[in-house]
Protein backbone atom coordinates (compact mmCIF):
# COMPACT_ATOMS: atom_id res chain seq x y z
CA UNK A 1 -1.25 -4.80 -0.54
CA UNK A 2 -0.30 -1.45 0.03
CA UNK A 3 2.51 0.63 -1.84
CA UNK A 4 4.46 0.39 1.70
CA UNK A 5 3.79 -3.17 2.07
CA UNK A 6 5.35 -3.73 -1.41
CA UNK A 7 8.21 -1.86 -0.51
CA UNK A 8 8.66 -3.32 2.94
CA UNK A 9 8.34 -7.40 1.53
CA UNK A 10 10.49 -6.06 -1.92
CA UNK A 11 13.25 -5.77 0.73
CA UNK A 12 12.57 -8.46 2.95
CA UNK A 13 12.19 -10.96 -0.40
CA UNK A 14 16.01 -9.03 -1.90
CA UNK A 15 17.60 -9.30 2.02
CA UNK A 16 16.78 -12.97 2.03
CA UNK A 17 17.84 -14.12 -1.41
CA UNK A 18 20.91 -12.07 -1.24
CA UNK A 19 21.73 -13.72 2.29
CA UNK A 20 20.65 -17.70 0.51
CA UNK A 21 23.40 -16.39 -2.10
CA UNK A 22 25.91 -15.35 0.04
CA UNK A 23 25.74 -18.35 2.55
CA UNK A 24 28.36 -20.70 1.10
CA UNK A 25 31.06 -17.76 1.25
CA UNK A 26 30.28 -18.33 5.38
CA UNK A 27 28.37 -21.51 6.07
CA UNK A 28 29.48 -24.97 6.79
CA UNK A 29 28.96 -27.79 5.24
CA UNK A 30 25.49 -28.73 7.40
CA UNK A 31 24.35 -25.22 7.71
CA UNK A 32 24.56 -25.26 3.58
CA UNK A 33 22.67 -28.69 3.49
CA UNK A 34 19.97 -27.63 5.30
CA UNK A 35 20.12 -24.05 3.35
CA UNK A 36 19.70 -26.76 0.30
CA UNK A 37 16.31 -28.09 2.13
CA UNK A 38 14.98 -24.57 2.83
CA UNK A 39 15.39 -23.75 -0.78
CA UNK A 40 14.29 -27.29 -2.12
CA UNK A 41 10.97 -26.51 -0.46
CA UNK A 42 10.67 -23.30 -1.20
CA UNK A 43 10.44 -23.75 -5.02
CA UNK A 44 8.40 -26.78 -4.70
CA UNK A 45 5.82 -24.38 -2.70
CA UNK A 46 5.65 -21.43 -5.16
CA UNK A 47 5.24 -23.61 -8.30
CA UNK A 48 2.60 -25.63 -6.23
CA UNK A 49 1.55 -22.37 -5.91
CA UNK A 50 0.96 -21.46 -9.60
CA UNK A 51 -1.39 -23.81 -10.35
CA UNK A 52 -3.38 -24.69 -7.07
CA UNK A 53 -3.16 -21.85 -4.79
CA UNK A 54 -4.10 -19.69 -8.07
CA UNK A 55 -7.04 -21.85 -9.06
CA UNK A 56 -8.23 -23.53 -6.32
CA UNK A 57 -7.74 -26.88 -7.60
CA UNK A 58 -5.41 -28.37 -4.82
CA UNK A 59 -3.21 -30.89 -6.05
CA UNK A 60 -2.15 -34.07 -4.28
CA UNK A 61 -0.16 -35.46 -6.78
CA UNK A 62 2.72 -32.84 -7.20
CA UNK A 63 5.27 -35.63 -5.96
CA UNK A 64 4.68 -36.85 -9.03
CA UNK A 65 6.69 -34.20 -11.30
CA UNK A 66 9.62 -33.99 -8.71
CA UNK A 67 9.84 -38.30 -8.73
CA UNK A 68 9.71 -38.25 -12.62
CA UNK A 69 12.61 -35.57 -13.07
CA UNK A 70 14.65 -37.35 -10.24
CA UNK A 71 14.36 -40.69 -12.41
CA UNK A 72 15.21 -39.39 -15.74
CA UNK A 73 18.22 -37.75 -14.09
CA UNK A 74 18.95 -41.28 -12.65
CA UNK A 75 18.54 -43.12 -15.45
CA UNK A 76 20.68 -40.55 -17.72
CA UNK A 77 23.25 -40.35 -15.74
CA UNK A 78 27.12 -40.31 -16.92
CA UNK A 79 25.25 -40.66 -20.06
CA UNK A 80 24.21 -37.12 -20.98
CA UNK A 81 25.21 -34.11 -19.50
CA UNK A 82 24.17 -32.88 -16.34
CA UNK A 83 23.00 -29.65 -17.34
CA UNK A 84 21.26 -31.33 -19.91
CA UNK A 85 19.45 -34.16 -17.71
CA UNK A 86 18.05 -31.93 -15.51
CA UNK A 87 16.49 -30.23 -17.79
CA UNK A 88 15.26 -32.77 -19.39
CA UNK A 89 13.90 -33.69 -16.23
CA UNK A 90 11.75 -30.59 -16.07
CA UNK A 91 10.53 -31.09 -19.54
CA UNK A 92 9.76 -34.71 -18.99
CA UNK A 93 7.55 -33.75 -15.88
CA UNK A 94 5.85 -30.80 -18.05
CA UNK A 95 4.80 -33.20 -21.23
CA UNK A 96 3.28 -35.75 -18.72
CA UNK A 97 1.08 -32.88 -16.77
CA UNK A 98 0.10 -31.79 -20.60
CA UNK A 99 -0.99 -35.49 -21.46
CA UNK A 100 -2.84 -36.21 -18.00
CA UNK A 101 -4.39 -32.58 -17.75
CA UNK A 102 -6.95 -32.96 -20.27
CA UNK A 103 -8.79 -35.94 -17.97
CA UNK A 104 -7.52 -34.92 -14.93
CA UNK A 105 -8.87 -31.18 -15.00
CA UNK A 106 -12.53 -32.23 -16.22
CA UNK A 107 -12.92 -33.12 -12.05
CA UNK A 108 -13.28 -30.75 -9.22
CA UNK A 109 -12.84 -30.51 -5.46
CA UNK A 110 -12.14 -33.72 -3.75
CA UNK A 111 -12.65 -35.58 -6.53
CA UNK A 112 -9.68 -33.84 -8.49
CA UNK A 113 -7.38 -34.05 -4.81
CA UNK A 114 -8.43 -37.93 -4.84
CA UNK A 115 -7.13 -38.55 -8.59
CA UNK A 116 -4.51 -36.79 -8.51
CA UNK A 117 -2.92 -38.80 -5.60
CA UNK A 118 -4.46 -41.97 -7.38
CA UNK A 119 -2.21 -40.76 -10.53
CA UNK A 120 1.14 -40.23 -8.26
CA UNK A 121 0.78 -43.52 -6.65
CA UNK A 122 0.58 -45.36 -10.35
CA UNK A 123 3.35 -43.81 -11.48
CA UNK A 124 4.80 -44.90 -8.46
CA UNK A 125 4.23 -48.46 -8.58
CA UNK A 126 4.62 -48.53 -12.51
CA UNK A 127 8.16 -47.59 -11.88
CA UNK A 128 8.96 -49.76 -9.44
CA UNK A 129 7.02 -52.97 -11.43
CA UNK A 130 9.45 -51.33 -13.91
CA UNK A 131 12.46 -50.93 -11.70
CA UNK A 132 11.93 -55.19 -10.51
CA UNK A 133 11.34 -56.34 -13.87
CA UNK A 134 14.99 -55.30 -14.82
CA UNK A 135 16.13 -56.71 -11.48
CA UNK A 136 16.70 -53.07 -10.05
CA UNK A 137 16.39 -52.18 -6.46
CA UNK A 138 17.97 -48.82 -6.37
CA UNK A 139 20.82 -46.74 -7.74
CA UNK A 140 24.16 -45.53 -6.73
CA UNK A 141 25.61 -42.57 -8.39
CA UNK A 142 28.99 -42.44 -8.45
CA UNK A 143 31.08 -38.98 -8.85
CA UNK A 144 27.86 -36.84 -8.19
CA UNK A 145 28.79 -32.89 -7.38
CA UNK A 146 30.21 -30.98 -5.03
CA UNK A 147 27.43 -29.76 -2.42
CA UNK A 148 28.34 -26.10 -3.57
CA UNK A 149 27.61 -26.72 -7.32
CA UNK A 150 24.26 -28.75 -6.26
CA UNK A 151 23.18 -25.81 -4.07
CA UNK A 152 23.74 -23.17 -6.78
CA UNK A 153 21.42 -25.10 -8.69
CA UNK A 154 19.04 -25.22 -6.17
CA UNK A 155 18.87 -21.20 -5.52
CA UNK A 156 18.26 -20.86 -9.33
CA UNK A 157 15.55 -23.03 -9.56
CA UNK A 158 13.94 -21.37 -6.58
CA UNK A 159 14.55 -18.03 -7.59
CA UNK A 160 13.09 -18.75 -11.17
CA UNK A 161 10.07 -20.38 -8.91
CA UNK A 162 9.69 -17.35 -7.44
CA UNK A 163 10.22 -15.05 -10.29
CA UNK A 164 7.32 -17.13 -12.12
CA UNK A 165 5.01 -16.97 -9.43
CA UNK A 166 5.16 -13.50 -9.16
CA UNK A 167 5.16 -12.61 -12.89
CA UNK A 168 1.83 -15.52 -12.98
CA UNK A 169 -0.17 -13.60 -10.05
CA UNK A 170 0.40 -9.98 -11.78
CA UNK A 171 -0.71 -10.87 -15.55
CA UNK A 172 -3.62 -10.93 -16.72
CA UNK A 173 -2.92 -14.75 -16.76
CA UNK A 174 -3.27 -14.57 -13.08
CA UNK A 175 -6.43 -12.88 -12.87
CA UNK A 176 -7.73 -15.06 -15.09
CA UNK A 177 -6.82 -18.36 -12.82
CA UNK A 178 -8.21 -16.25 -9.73
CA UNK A 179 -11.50 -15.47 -11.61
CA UNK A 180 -11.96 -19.49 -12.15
CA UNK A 181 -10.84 -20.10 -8.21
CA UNK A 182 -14.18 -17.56 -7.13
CA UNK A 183 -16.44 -18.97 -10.11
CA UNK A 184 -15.13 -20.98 -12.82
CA UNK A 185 -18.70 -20.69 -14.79
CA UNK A 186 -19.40 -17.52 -14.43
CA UNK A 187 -15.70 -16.76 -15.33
CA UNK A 188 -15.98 -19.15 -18.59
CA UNK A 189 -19.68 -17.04 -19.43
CA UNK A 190 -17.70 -13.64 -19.28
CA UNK A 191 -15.21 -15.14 -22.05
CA UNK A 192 -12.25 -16.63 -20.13
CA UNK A 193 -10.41 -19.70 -21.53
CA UNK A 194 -10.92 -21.78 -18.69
CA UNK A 195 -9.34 -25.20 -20.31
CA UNK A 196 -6.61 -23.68 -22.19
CA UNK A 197 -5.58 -21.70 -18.56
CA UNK A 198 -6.37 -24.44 -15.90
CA UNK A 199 -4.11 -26.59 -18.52
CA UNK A 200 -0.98 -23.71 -19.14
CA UNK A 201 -1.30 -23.58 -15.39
CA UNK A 202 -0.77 -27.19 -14.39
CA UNK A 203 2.20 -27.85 -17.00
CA UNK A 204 4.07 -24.28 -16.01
CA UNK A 205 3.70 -25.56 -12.07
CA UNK A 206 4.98 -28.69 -12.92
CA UNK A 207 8.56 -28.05 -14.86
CA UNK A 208 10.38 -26.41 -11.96
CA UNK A 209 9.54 -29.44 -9.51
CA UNK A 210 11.23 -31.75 -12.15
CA UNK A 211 14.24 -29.82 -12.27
CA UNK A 212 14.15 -29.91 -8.26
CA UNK A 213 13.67 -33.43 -8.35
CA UNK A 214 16.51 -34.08 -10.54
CA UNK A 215 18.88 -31.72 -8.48
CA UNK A 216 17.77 -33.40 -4.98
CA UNK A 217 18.71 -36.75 -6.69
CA UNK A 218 22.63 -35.79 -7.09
CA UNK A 219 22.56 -34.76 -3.18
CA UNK A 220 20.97 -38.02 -1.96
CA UNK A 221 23.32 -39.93 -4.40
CA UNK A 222 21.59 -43.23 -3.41
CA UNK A 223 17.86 -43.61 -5.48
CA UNK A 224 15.07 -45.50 -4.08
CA UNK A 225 11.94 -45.14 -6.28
CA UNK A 226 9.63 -45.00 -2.85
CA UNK A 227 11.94 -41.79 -1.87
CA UNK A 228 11.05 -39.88 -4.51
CA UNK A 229 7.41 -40.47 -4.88
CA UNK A 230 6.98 -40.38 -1.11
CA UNK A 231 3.11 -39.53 -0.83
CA UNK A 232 4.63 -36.82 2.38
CA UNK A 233 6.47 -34.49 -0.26
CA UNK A 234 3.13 -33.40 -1.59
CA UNK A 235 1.43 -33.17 1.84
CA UNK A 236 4.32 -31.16 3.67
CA UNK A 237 4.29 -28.75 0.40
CA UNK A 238 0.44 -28.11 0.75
CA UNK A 239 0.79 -27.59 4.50
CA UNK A 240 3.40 -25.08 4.19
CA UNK A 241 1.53 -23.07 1.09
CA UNK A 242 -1.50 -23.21 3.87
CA UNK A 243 0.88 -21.74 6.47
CA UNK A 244 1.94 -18.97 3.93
CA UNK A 245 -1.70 -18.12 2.78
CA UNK A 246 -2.73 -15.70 0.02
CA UNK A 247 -1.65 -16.04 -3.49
CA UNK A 248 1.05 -14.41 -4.02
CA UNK A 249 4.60 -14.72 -3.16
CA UNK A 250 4.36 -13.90 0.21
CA UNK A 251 2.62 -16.92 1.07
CA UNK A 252 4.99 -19.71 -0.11
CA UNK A 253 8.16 -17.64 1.33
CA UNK A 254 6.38 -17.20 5.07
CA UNK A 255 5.04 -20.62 5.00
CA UNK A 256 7.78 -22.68 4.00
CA UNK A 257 10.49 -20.90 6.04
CA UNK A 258 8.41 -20.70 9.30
CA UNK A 259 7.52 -24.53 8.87
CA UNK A 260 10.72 -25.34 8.08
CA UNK A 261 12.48 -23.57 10.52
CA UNK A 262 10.18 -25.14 13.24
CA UNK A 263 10.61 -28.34 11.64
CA UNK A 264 14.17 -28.12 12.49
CA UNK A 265 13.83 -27.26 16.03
CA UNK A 266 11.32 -29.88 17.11
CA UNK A 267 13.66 -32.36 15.32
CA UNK A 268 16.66 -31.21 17.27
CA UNK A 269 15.08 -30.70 20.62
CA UNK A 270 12.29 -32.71 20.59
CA UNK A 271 12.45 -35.69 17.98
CA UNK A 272 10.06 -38.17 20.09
CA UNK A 273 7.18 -36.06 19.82
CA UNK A 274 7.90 -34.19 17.13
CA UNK A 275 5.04 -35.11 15.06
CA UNK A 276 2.77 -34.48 17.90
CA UNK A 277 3.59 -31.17 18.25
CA UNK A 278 3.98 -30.23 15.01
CA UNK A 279 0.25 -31.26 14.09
CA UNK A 280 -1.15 -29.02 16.90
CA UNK A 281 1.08 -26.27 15.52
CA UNK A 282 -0.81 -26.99 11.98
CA UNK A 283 -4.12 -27.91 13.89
CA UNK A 284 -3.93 -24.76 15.32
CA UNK A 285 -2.81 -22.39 12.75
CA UNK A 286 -6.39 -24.28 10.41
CA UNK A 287 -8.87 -23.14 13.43
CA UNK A 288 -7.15 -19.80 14.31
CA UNK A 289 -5.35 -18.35 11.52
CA UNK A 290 -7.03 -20.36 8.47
CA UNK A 291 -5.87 -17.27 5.94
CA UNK A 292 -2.32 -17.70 6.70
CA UNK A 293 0.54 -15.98 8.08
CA UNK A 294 0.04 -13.40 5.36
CA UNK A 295 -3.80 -13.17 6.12
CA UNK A 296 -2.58 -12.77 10.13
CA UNK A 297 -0.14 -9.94 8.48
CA UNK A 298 -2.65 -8.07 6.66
CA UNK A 299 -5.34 -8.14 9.38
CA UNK A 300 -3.15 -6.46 11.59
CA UNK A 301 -2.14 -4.09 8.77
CA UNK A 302 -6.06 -3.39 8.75
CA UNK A 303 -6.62 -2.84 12.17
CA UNK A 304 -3.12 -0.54 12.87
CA UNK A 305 -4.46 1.83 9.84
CA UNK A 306 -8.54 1.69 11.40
CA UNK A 307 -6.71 2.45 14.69
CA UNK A 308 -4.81 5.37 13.15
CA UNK A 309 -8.03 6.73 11.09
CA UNK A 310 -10.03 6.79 14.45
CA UNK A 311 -7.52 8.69 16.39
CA UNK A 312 -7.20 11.54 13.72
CA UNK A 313 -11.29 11.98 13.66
CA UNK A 314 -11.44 12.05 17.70
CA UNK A 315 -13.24 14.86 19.43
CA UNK A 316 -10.60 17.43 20.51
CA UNK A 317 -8.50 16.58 17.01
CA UNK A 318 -8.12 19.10 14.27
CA UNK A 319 -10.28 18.13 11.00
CA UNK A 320 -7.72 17.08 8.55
CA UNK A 321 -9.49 18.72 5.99
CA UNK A 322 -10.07 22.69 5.71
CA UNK A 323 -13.94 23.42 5.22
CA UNK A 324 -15.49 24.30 1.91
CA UNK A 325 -16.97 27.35 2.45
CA UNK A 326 -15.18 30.71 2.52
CA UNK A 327 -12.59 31.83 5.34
CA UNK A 328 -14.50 33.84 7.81
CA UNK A 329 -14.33 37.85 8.08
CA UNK A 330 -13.62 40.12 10.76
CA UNK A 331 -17.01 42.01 12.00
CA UNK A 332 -16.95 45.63 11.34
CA UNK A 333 -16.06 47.84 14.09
């Protein structure tokens, strides 16, 4: 990206989170809930975002992290503070994508999508075997927070998604996970730590999703194990990190607000065949525009600049640079 596209999407990215932070001073109390759902998916995108879109490794199975901090919340609650459960939430979610990494990781392509969705849906079923067993169908939370308080949360998590995601895909961290995404033996033959980053990758993408979970939990205030571990959560994040494209924050941010803000509309004007038109939208956006909103973006950053080089080195156009040799001198008289 160019220094003037940094400038122009440093604004866009400080207009937008100043305007998500301003919006309960203004906004009712639906406009805020569905503010809420903008930013839930937005930091499930960019931490989806550290690992997978970095690597190449897509996950299927990031449901799992946000239905493991939802339970612990669920399970703690009244019992520990709230601060406190949702944290522990994250970290919960982090030490079980440390423990599974180590066999999960060893697998590529659609072998590693396949497991990874196998590994969601037993966690899945485990806690509800676990959930019958104690003869417990769901949970009601009583005296869960104001909608203000559980949206503040919200905007912190996804700034600190963001934040992460951008501080990931400028290290040298970053480069590293790219460098396994374009060749992962070539990159471990020039001295990279492929295990030790693939693994620091998946645990850092997973902690913020558990915290997310655990927040979304308080707003629903009525827990159904098959809610939270809903197979769509992962799909509808992995469409809208497709939407975005690239690998940097750009992607996540233009994905998940175009898709969700389309969601909307098709739901409010058109719920019976919603689902129709929103998979031609995505069919269509794979076949035309397969590198994203941000690769449509950049192409036609390309093609405005080729444009604007052509038009300087026309016939008829001044040179834009003064010839080497030496000025000419008037002929004697």
């Amino acid at each position: 990206m160019t220094q003037r596209g940094l400038r122009v999407w440093g604004v866009t990215l400080v207009t937008l989170a100043l305007g998500l932070a301003l919006l309960p001073l203004v906004a009712n109390a639906y406009l805020l809930a569905t503010a809420l759902g903008l930013l839930m998916w937005l930091a499930l995108t960019q931490s989806w975002c550290v690992f997978s879109r970095m690597t190449g490794y897509v996950s299927l199975g990031h449901v799992v992290f946000y239905g493991l901090g939802a339970y612990v919340v669920v399970v703690t609650w009244q019992q520990w503070p709230l601060p406190l459960a949702v944290l522990a939430g994250g970290a919960v979610a982090a030490v079980f994508a440390a423990l599974i990494g180590g066999p999960v990781l060893r697998v590529r392509g659609p072998y590693f999508v396949i497991l990874t969705f196998g590994v969601a849906e037993l966690v899945r079923y485990a806690i509800l075997a676990g959930e019958a067993a104690s003869g417990t169908a769901s949970r009601i939370l009583f005296g869960a927070p104001d909608l203000i308080l559980i949206y503040a949360a919200m905007y912190a998590l996804a700034l600190a998604a963001t934040v992460l995601l951008l501080a990931v895909s400028r290290s040298r961290f970053g480069h590293g996970l790219r460098s396994l995404r374009e060749n992962e033996e070539a990159a471990e033959t020039l001295g990279v730590p492929v295990v030790r980053y693939k693994l620091a990758a998946f645990v850092l993408s997973a902690a913020i999703p558990g915290m997310v979970g655990g927040v979304m939990a308080l707003r629903s205030t009525y827990f159904v194990v098959g809610q939270v571990f809903d197979p769509m959560i992962s799909v509808t994040i992995i469409a809208m990190a497709l939407l975005g494209g690239g690998d940097d924050t750009r992607g996540p941010v233009l994905g998940t607000v175009f898709l969700f803000v389309v969601e909307e509309l098709l739901w409010a004007n058109a719920p019976l065949a919603y689902m129709i038109i929103l998979g031609g939208i995505l069919a269509g956006f794979v076949l035309l525009a397969p590198n994203g909103l941000v690769g449509m973006i950049d192409a036609r950053r390309r093609g405005v600049g080729a444009d604007a080089a052509m038009a300087s080195t026309a016939p008829g156009t001044a040179p834009a640079v003064a010839s080497l040799g030496s000025a000419p001198t008037q002929e004697p008289t």
